[in-house]
N, C-alpha and C. Protein backbone atom coordinates (compact mmCIF):
# COMPACT_ATOMS: atom_id res chain seq x y z
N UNK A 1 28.27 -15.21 11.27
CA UNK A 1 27.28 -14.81 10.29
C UNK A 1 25.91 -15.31 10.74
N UNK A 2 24.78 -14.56 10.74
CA UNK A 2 23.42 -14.83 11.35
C UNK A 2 22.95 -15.25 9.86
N UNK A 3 22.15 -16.42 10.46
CA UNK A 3 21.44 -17.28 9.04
C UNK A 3 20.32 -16.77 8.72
N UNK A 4 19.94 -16.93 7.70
CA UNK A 4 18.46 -16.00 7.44
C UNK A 4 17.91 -17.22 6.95
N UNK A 5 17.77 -18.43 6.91
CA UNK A 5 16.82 -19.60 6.77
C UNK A 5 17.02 -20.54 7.80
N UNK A 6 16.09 -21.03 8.37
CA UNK A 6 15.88 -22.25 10.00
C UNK A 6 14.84 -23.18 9.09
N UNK A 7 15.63 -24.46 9.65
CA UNK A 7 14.77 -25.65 9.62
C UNK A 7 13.83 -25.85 10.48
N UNK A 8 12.86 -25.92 9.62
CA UNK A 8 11.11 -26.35 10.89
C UNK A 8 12.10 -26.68 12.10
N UNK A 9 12.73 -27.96 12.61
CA UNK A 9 12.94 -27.71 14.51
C UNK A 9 13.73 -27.03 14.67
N UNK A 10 14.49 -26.14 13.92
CA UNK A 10 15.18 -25.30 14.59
C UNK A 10 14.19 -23.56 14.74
N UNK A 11 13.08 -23.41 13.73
CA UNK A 11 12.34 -22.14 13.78
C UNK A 11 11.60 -22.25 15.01
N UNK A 12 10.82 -23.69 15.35
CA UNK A 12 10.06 -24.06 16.33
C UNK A 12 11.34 -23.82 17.38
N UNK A 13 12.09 -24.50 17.92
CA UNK A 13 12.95 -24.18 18.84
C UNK A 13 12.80 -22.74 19.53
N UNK A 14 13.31 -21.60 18.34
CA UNK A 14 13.69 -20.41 18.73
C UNK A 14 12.30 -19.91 18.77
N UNK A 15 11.51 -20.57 18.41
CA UNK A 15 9.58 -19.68 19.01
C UNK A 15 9.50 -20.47 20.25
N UNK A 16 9.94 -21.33 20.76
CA UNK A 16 9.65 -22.07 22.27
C UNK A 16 8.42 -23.32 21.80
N UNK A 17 7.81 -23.43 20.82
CA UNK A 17 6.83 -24.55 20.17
C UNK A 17 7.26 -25.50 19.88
N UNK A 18 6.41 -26.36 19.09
CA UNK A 18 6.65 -27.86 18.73
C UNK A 18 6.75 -27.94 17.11
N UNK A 19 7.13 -28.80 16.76
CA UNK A 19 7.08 -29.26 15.37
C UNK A 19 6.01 -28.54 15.15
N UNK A 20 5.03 -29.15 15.66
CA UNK A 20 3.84 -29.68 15.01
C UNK A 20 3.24 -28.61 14.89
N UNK A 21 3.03 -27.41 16.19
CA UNK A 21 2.70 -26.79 16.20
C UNK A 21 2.91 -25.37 15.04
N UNK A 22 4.12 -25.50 14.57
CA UNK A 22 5.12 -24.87 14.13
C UNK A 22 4.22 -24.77 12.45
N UNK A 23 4.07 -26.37 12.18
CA UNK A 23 3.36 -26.85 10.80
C UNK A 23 2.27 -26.38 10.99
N UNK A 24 1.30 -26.06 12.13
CA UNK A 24 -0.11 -25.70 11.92
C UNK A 24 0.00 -24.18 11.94
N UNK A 25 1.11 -23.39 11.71
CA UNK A 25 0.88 -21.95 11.87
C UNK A 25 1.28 -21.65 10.25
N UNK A 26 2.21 -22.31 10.01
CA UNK A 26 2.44 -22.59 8.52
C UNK A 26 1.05 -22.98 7.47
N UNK A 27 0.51 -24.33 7.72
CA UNK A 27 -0.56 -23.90 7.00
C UNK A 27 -1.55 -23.05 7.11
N UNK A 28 -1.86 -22.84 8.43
CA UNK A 28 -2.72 -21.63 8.80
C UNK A 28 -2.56 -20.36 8.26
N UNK A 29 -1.27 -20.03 7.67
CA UNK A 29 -0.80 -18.91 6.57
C UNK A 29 0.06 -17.96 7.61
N UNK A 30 0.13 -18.50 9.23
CA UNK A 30 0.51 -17.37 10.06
C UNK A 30 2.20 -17.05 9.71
N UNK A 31 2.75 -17.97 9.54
CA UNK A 31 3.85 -18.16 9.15
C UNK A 31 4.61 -18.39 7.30
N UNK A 32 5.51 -17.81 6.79
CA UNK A 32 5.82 -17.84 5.48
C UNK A 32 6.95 -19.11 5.82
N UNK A 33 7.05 -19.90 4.13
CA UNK A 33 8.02 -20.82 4.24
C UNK A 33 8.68 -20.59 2.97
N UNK A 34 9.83 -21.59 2.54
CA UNK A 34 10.52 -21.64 1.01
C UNK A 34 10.67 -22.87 1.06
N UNK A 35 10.85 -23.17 -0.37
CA UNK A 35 11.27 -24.67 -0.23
C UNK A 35 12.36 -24.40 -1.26
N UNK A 36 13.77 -25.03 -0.57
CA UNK A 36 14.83 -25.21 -1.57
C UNK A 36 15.19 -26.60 -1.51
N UNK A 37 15.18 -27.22 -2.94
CA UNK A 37 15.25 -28.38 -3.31
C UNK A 37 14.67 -29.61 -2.83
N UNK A 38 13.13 -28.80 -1.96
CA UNK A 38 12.49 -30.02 -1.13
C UNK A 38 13.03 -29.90 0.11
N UNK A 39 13.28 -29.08 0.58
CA UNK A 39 13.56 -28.59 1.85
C UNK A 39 12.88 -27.32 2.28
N UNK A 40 11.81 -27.41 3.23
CA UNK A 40 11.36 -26.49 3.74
C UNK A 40 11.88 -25.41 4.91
N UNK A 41 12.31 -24.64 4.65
CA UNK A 41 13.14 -23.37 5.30
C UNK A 41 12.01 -22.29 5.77
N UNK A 42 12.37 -22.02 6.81
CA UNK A 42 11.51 -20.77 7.88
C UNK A 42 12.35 -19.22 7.26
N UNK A 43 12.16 -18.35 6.51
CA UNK A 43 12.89 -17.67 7.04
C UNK A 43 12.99 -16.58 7.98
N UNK A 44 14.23 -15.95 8.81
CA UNK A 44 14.28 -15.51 9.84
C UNK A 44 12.95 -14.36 10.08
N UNK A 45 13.11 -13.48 9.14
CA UNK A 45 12.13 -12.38 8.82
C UNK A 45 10.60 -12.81 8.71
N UNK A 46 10.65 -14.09 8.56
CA UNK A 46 9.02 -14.74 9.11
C UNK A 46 8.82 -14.73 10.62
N UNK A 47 9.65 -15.32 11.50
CA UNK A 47 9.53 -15.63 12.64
C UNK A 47 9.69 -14.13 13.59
N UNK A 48 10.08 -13.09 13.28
CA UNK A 48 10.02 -11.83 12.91
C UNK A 48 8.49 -10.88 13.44
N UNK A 49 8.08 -11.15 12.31
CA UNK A 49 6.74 -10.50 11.74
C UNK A 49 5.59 -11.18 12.52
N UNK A 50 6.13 -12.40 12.65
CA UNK A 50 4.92 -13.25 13.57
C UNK A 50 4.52 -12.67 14.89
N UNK A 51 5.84 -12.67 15.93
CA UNK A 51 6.17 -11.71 17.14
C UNK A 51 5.29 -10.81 17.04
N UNK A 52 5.96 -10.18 16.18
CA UNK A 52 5.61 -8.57 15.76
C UNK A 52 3.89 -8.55 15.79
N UNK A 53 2.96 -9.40 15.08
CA UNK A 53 1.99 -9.09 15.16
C UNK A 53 1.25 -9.76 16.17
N UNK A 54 2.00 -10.63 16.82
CA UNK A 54 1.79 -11.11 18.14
C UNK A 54 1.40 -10.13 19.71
N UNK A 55 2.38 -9.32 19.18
CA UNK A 55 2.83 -8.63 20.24
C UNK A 55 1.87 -7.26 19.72
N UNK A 56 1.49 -6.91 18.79
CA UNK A 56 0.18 -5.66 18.16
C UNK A 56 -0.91 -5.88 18.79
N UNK A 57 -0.92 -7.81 18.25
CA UNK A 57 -2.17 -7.71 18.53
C UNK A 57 -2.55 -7.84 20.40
N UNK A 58 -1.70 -8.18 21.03
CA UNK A 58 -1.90 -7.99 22.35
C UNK A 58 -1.91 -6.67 23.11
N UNK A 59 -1.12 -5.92 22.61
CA UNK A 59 -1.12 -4.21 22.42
C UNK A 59 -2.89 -3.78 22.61
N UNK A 60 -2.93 -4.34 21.20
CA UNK A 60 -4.14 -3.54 20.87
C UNK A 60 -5.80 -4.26 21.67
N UNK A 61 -5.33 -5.18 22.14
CA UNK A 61 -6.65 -6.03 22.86
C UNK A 61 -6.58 -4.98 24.50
């Protein structure tokens, strides 16, 4: 079964980044989060969309 929520080092992991880095795209708004029960969760379809406009916006430059 494919998970549809990643823990900050595991979202960072599968983008090739850092924690930290991971947290500054998050507040930066580039990235969506959830928090269940005080646990901050990536979900998959964030890390997704990020690519996605990653990859537009290099397209389009």
């Amino acid at each position: 079964m494919t998970r549809l929520l990643l823990t900050v080092p595991e979202a960072a992991e599968t983008l090739a980044i850092s924690r930290s880095k991971l947290y500054q795209l998050l507040h930066a708004g580039a990235l969506t989060s959830v928090l269940i029960g005080g646990s901050r969760r990536i979900p998959l379809s964030a890390l997704h969309d990020y690519v996605n406009h990653l990859t537009d916006k290099e397209a389009a430059a």
